[in-house]
C-alpha atoms as a PDB file:
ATOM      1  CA  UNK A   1      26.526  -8.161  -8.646  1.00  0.00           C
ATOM      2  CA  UNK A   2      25.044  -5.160 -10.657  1.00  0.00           C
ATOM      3  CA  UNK A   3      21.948  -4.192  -9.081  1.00  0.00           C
ATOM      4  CA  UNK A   4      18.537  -5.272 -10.950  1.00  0.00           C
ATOM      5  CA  UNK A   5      17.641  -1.921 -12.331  1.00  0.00           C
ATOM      6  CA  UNK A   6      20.851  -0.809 -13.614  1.00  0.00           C
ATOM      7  CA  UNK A   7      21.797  -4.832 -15.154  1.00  0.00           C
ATOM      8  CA  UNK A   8      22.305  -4.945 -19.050  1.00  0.00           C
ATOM      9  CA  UNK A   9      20.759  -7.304 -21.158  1.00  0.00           C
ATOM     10  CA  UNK A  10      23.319 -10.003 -21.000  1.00  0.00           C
ATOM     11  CA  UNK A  11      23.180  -9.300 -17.200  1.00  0.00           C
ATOM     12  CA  UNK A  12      19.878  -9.882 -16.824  1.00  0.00           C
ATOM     13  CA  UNK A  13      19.860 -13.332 -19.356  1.00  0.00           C
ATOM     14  CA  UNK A  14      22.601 -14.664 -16.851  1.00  0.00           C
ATOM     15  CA  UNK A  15      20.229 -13.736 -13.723  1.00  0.00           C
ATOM     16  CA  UNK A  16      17.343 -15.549 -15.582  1.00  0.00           C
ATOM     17  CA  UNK A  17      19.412 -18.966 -16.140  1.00  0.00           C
ATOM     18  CA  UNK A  18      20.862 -18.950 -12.752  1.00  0.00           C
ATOM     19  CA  UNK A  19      17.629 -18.515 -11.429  1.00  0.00           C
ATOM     20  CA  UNK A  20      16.145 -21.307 -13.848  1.00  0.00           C
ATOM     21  CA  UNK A  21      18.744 -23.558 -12.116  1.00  0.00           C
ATOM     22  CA  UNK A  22      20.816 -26.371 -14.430  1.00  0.00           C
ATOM     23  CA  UNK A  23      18.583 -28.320 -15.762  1.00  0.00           C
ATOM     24  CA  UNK A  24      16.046 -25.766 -17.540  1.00  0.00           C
ATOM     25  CA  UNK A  25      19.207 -23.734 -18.435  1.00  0.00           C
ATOM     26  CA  UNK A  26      21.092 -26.444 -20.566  1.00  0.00           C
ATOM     27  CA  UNK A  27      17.746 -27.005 -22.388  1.00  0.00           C
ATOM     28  CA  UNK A  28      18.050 -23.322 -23.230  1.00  0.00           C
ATOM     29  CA  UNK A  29      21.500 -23.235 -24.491  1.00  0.00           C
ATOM     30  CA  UNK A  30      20.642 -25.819 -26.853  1.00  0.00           C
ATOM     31  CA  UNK A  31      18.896 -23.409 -29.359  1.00  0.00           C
ATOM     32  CA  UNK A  32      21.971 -20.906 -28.849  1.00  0.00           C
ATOM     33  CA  UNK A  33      24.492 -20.188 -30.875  1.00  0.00           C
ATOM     34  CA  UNK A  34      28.319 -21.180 -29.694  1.00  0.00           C
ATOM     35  CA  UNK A  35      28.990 -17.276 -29.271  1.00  0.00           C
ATOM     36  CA  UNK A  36      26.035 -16.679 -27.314  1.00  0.00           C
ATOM     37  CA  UNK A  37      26.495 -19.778 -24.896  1.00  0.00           C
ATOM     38  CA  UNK A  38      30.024 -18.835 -24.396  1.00  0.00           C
ATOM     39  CA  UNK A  39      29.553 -14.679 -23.311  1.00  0.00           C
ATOM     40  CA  UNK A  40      26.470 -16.166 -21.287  1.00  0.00           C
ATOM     41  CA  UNK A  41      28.733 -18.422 -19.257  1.00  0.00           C
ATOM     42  CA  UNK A  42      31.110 -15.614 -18.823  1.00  0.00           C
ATOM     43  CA  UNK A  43      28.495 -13.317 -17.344  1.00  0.00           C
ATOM     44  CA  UNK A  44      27.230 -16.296 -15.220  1.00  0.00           C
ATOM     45  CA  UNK A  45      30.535 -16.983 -13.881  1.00  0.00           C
ATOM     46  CA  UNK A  46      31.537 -13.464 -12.893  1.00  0.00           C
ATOM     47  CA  UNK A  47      28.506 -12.877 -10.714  1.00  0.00           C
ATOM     48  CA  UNK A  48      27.623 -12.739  -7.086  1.00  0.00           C
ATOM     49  CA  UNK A  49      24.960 -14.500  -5.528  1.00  0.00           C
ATOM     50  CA  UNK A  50      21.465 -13.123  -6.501  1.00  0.00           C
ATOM     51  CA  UNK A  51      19.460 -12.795  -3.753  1.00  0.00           C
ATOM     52  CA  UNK A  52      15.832 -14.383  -3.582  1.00  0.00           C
ATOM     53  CA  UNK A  53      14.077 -11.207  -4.697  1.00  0.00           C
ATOM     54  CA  UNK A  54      16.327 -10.633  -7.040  1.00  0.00           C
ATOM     55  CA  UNK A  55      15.553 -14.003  -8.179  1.00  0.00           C
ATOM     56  CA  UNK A  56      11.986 -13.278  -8.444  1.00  0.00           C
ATOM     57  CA  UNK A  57      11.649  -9.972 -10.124  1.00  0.00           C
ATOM     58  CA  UNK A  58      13.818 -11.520 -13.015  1.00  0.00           C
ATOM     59  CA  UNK A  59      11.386 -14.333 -13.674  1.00  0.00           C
ATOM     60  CA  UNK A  60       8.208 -12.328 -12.512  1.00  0.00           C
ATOM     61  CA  UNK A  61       9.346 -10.128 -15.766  1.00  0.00           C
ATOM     62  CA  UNK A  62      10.357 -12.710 -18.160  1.00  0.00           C
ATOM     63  CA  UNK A  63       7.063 -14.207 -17.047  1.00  0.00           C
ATOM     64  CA  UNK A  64       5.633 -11.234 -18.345  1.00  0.00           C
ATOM     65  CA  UNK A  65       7.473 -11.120 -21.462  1.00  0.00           C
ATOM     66  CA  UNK A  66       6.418 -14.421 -22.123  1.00  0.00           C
ATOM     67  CA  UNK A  67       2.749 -13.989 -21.798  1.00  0.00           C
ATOM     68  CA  UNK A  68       2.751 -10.558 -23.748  1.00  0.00           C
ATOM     69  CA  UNK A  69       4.478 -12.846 -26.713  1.00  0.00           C
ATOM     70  CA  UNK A  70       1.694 -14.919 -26.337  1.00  0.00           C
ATOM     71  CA  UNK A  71      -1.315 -12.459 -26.744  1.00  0.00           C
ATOM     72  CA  UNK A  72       0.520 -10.631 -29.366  1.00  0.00           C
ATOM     73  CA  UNK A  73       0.320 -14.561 -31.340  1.00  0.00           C
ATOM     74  CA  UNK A  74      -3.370 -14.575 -30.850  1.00  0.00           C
ATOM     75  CA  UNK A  75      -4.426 -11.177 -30.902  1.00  0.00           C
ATOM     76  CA  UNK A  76      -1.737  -8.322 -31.878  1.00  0.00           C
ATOM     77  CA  UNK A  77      -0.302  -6.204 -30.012  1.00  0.00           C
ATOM     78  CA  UNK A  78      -3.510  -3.885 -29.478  1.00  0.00           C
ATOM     79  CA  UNK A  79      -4.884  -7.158 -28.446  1.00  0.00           C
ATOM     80  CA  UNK A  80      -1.608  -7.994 -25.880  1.00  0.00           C
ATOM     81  CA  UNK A  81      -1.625  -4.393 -24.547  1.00  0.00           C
ATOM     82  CA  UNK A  82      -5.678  -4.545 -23.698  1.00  0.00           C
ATOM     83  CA  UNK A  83      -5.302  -7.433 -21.678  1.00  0.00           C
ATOM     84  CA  UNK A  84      -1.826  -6.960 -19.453  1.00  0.00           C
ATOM     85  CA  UNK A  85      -3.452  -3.230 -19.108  1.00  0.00           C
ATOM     86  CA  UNK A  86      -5.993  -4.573 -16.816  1.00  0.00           C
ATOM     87  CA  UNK A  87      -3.688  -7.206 -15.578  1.00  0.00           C
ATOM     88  CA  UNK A  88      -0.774  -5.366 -14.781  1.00  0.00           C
ATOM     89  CA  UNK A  89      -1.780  -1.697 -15.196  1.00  0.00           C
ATOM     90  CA  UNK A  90      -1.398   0.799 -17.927  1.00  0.00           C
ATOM     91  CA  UNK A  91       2.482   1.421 -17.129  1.00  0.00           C
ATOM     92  CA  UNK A  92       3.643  -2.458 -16.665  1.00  0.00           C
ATOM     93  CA  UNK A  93       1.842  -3.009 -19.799  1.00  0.00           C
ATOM     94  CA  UNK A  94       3.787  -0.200 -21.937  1.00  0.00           C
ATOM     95  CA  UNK A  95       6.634  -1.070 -20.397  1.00  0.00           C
ATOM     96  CA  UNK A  96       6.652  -4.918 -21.350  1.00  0.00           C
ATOM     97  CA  UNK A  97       5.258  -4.215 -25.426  1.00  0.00           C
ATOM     98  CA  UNK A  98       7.868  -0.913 -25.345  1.00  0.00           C
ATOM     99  CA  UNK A  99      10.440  -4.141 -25.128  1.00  0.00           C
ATOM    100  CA  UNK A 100       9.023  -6.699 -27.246  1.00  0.00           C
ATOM    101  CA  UNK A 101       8.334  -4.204 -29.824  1.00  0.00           C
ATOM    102  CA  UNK A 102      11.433  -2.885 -29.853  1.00  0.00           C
ATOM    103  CA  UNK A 103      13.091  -6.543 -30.252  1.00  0.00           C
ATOM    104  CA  UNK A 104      10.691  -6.888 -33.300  1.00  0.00           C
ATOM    105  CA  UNK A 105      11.462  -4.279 -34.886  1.00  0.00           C
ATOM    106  CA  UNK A 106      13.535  -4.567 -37.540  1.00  0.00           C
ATOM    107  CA  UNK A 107      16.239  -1.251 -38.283  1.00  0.00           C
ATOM    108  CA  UNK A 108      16.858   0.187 -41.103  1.00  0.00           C
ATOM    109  CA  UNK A 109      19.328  -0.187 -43.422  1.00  0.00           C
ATOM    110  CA  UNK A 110      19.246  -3.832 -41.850  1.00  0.00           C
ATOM    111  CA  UNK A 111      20.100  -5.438 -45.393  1.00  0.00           C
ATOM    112  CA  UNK A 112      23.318  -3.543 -45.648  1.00  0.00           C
ATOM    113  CA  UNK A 113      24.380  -4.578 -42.406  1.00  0.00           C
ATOM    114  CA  UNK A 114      24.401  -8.171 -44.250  1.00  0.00           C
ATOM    115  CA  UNK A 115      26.780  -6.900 -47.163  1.00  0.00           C
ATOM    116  CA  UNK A 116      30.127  -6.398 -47.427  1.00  0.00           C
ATOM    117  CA  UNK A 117      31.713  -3.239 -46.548  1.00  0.00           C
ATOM    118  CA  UNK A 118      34.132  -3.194 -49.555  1.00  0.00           C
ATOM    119  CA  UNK A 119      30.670  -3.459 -51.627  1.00  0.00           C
ATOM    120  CA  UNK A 120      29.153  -0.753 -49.655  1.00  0.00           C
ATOM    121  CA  UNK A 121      31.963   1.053 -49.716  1.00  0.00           C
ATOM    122  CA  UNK A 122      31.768   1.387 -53.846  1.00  0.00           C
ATOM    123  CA  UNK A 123      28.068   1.950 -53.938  1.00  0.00           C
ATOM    124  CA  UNK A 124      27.996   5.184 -51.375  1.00  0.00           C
ATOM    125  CA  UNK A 125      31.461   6.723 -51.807  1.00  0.00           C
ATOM    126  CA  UNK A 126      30.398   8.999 -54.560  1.00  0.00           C
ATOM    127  CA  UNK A 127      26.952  10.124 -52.440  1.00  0.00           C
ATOM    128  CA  UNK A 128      26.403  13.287 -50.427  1.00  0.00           C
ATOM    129  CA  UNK A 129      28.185  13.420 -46.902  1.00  0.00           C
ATOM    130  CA  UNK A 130      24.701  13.585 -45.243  1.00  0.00           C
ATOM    131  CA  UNK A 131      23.553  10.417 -47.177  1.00  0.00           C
ATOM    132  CA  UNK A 132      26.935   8.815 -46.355  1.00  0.00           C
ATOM    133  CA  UNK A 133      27.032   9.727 -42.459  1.00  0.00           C
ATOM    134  CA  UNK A 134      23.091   8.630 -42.424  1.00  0.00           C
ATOM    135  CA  UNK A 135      23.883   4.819 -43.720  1.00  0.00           C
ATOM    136  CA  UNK A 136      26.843   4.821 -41.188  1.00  0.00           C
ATOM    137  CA  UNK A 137      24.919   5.755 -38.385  1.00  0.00           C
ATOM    138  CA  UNK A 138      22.851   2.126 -38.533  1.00  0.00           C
ATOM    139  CA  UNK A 139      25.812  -0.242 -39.627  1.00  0.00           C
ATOM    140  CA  UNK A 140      27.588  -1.225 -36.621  1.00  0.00           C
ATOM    141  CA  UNK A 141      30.596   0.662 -35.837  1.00  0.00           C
ATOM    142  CA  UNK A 142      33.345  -2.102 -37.231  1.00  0.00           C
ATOM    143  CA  UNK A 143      31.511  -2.310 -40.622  1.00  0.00           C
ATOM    144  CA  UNK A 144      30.794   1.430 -40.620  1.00  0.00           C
ATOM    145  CA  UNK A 145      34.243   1.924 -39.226  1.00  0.00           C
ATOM    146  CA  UNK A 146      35.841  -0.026 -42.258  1.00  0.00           C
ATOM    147  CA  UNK A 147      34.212   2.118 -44.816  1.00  0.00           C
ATOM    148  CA  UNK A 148      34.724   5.501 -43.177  1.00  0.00           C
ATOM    149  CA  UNK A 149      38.459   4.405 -43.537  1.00  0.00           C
ATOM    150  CA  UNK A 150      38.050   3.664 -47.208  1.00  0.00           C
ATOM    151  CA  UNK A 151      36.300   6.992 -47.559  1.00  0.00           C
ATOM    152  CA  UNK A 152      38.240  10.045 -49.682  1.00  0.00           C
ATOM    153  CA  UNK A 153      40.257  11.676 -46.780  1.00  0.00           C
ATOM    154  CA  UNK A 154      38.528  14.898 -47.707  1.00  0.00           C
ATOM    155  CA  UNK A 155      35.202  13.285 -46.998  1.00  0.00           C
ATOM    156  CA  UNK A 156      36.034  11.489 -43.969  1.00  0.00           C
ATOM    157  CA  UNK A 157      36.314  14.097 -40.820  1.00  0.00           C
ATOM    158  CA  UNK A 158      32.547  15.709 -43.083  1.00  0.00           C
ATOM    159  CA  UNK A 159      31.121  12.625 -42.712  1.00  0.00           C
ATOM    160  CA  UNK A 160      32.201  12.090 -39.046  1.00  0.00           C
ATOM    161  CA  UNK A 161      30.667  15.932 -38.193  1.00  0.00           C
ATOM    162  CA  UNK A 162      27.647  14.571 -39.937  1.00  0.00           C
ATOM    163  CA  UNK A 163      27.123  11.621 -37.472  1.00  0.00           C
ATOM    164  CA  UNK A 164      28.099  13.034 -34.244  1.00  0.00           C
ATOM    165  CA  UNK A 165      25.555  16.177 -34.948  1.00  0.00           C
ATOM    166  CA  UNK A 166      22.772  13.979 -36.456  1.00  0.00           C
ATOM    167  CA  UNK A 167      19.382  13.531 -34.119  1.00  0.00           C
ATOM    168  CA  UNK A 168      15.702  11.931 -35.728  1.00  0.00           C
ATOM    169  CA  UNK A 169      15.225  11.470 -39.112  1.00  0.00           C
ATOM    170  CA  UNK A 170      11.837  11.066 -40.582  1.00  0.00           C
ATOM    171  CA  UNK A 171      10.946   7.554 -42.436  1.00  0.00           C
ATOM    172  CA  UNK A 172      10.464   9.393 -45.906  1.00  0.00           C
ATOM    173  CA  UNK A 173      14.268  10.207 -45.895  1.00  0.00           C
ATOM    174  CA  UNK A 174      14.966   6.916 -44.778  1.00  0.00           C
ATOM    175  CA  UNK A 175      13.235   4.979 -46.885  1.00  0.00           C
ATOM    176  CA  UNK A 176      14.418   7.368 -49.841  1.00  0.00           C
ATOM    177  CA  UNK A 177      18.312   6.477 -48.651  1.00  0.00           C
ATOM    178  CA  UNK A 178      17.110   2.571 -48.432  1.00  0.00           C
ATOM    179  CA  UNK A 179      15.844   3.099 -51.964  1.00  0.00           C
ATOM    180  CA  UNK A 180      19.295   3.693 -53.573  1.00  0.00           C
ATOM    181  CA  UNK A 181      20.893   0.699 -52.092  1.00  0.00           C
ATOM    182  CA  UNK A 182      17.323  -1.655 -52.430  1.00  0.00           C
ATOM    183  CA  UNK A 183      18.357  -2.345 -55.813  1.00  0.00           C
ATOM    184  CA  UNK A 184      21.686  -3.122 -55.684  1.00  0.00           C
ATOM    185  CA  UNK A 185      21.803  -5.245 -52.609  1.00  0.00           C
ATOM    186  CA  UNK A 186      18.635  -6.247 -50.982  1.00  0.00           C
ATOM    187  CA  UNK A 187      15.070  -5.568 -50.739  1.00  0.00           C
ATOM    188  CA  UNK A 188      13.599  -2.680 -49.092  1.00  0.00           C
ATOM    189  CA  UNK A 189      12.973  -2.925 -45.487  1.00  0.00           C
ATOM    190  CA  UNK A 190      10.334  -1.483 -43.125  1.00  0.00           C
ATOM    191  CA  UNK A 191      10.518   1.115 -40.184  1.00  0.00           C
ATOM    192  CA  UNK A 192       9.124   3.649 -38.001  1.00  0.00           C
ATOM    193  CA  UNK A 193      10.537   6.687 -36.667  1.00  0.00           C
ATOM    194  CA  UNK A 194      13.929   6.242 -35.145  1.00  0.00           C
ATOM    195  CA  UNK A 195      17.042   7.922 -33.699  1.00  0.00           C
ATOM    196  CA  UNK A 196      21.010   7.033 -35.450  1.00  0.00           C
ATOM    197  CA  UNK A 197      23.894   9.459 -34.767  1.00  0.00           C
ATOM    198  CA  UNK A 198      25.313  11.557 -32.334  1.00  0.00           C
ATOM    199  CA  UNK A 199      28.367  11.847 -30.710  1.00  0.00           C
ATOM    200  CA  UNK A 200      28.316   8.685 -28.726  1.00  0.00           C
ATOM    201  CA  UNK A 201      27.747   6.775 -32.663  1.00  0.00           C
ATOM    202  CA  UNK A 202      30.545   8.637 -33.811  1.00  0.00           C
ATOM    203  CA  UNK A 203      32.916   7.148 -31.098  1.00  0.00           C
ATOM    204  CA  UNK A 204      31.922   3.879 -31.054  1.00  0.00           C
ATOM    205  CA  UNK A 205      32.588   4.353 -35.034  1.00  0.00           C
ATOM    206  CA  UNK A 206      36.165   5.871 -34.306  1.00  0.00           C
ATOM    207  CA  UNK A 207      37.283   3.123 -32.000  1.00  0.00           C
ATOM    208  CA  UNK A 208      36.740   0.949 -34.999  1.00  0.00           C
ATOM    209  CA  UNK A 209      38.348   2.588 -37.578  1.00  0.00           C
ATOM    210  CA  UNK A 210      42.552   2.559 -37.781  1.00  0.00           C
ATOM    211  CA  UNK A 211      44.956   4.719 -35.743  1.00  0.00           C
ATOM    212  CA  UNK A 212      45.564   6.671 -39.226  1.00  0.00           C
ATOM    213  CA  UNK A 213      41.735   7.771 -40.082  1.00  0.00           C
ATOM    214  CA  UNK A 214      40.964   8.199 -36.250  1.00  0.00           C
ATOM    215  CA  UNK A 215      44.162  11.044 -35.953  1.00  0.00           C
ATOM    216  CA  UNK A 216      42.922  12.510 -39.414  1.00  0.00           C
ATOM    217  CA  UNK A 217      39.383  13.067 -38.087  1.00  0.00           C
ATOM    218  CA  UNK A 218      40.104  14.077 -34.987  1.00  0.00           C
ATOM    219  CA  UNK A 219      42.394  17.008 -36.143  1.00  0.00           C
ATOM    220  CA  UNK A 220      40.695  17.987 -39.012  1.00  0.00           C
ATOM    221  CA  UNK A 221      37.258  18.440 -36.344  1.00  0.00           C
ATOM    222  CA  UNK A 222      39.967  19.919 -34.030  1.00  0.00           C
ATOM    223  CA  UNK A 223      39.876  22.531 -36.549  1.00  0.00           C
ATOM    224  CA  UNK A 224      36.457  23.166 -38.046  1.00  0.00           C
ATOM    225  CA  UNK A 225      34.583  22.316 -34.353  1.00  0.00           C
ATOM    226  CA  UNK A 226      36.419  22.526 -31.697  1.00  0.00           C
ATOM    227  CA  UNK A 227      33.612  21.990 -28.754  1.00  0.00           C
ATOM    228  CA  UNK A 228      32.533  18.651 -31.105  1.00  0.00           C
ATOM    229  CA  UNK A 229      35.879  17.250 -31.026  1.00  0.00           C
ATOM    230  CA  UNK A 230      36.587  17.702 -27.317  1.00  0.00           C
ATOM    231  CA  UNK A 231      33.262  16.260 -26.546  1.00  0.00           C
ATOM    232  CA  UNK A 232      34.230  12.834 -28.988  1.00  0.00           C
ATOM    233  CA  UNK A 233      37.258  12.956 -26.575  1.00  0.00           C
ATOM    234  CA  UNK A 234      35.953  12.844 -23.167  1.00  0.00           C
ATOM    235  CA  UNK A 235      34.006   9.470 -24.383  1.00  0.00           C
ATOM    236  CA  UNK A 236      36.573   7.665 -26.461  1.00  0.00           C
ATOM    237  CA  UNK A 237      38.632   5.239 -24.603  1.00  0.00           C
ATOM    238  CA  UNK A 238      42.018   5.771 -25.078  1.00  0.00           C
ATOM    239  CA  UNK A 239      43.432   1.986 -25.473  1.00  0.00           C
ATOM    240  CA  UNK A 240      46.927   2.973 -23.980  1.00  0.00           C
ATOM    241  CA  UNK A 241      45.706   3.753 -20.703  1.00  0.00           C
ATOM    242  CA  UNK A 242      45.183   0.270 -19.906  1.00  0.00           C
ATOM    243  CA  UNK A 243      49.048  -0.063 -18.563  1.00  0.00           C
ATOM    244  CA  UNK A 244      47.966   1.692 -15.586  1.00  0.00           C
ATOM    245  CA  UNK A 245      45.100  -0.553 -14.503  1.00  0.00           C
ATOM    246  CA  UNK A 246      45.083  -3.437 -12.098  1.00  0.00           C
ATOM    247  CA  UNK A 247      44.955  -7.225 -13.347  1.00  0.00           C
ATOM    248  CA  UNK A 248      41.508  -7.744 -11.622  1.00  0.00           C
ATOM    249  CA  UNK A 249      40.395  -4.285 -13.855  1.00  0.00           C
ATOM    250  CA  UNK A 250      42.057  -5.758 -17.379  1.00  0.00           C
ATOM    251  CA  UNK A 251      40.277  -9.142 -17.085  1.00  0.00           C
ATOM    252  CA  UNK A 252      36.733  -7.546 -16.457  1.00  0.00           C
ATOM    253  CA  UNK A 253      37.566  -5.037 -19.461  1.00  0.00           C
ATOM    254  CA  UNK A 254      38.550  -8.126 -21.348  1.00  0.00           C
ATOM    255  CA  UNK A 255      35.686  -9.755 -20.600  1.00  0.00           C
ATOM    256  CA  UNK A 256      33.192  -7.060 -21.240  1.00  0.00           C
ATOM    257  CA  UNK A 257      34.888  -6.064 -24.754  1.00  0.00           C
ATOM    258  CA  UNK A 258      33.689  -8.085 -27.915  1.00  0.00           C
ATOM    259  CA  UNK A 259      36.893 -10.194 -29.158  1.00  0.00           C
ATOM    260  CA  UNK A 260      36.703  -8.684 -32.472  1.00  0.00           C
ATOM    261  CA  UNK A 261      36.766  -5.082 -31.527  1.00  0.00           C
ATOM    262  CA  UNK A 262      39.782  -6.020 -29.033  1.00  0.00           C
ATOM    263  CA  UNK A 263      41.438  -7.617 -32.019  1.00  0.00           C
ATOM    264  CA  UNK A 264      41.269  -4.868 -34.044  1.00  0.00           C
ATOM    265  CA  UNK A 265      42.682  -2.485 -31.074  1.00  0.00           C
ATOM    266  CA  UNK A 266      45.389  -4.282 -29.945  1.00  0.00           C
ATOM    267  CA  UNK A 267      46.359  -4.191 -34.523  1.00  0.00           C
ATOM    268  CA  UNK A 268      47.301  -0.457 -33.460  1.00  0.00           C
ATOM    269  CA  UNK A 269      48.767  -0.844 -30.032  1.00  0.00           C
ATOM    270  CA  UNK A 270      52.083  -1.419 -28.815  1.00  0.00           C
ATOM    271  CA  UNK A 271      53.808  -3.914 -27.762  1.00  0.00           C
ATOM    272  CA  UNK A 272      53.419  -3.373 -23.991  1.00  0.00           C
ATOM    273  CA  UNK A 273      50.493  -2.940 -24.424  1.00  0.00           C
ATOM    274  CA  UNK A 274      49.455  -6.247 -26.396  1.00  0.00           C
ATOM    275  CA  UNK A 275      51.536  -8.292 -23.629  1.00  0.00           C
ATOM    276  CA  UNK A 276      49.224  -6.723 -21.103  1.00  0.00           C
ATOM    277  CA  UNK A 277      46.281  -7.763 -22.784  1.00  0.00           C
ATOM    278  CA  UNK A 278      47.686 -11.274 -23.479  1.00  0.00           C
ATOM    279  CA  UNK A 279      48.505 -12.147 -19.558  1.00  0.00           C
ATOM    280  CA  UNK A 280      45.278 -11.330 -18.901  1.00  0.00           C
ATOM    281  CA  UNK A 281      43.526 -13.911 -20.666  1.00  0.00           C
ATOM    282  CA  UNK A 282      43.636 -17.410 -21.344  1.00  0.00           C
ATOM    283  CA  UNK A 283      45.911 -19.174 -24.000  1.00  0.00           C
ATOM    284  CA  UNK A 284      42.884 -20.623 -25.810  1.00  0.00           C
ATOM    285  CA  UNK A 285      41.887 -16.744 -25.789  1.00  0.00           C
ATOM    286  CA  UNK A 286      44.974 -15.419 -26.401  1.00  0.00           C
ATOM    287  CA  UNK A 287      45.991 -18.215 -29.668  1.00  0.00           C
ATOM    288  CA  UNK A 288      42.471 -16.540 -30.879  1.00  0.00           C
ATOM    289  CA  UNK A 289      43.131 -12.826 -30.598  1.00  0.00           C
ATOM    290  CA  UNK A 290      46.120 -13.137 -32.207  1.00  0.00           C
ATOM    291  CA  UNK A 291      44.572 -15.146 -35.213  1.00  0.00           C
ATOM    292  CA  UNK A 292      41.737 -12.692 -35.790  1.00  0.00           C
ATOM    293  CA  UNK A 293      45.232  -9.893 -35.963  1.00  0.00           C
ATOM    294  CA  UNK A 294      46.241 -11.605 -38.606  1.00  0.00           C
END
């Protein structure tokens, strides 16, 4: 099993049920959505044995977690931080409202993430690349994918540059940005300083997007930056080289990779490569894949 301090999320969910035992856990799934239960069971399956400390740091923190909720509900979080300071120490206690904080928090542009991307598409088209690669940077990569692929060619590989080089942006350009689209497709949300872009955002955003629009980008950045475009290399995963992996290796990428980005891949692949894929997974799975293709 992935050791405690390097376990995702969804890692550390599964540790939490297993360690909950049956019983608590099925009253848990019960508020969960299908999707949810199903990649929980998934993790839960494909894990080793969690040892007895293991065991206890992951409820000793969502212990924690569930206390802080609790004097955040009577008090704020001033109130929350006060008392697990002198329960737990200045550090515990940023560290547990740094994550419950951060799950409150809602992102910007978080009303456009609701819309479609043909819509968005026709409202921000016509803007500044900047404004353009800004907006992209908090949609997630299959929406913001879509509409970089609907973009003007001439305006795609900018926009692109535009993410992968972008770092903070202050809440008055935000909000500005938010502004435009407020009116036209939801009300205006609220936020604090934040971080979008950069070259890993561009990548996840270029995995997304079709064979046709990736190549474009990538040569035309080939050309104006060729450092950038090396680096957006080096972390995009290049879906051909899965022929050379092992089953055991395909069926934990399988299971790791969201069904509708792997859907959208295997669109551009080849044929090998798509027969790979489907021997590696259920039928049930497979019957699935192939319908979201369509």
């Amino acid at each position: 099993m992935t050791r405690r301090m390097g376990m995702s999320g969804r890692e550390k969910a599964a540790a939490l049920l297993i360690s909950l035992g049956p019983d608590k856990s099925a009253m848990i799934f019960k508020y969960l959505q299908e999707e949810e239960i199903e990649e929980l069971t998934l993790e839960i399956a494909s894990m080793r044995k969690i040892s007895p400390n293991e065991k206890e740091k992951v409820l000793e923190d969502f212990y924690q977690i569930c206390l802080a909720q609790e004097y955040i509900s009577e008090g704020g979080i001033n109130y929350a931080k006060e008392v697990l300071e002198k329960a737990l120490g200045s550090q515990k206690a940023f560290d547990i409202i740094n994550k419950l904080t951060s799950s409150l928090q809602v992102r910007p542009f978080d009303f456009a993430r609701k819309a479609e991307a043909s819509q968005l598409t026709n409202f921000i088209q016509n803007e500044h690349p900047q404004t353009i690669a800004l907006i992209l940077a908090y949609l997630n990569p299959q929406q913001a994918g879509q509409i970089l692929s609907a973009l003007p060619q001439i305006k795609q590989a900018e926009v692109a540059k535009r993410i992968a080089t972008m770092d903070r942006t202050t809440p008055e350009i935000i909000k500005e940005v938010e502004h435009v689209l407020e009116n036209k497709l939801s009300s205006l949300v609220t936020q604090d300083y934040t971080s979008a872009g950069g070259v890993q955002a561009i990548v996840d955003l270029l995995n997304s997007v079709d064979r046709g629009t990736e190549k474009y980008i990538m040569e035309t950045l080939e050309i104006d930056d060729v450092e950038l475009a090396e680096e957006i290399k080096k972390r995009m995963f290049v879906f051909e080289d899965i022929v050379t992996l092992d089953s055991t290796s395909i069926q934990r990428f399988i299971r790791e990779v969201d069904n509708n980005e792997l859907a959208i891949a295997l669109k551009g692949a080849t044929e090998e490569v798509q027969e790979i894929i489907f021997k590696n997974m259920s039928k049930r799975m497979a019957e699935m894949i192939k319908e979201d293709m369509e």
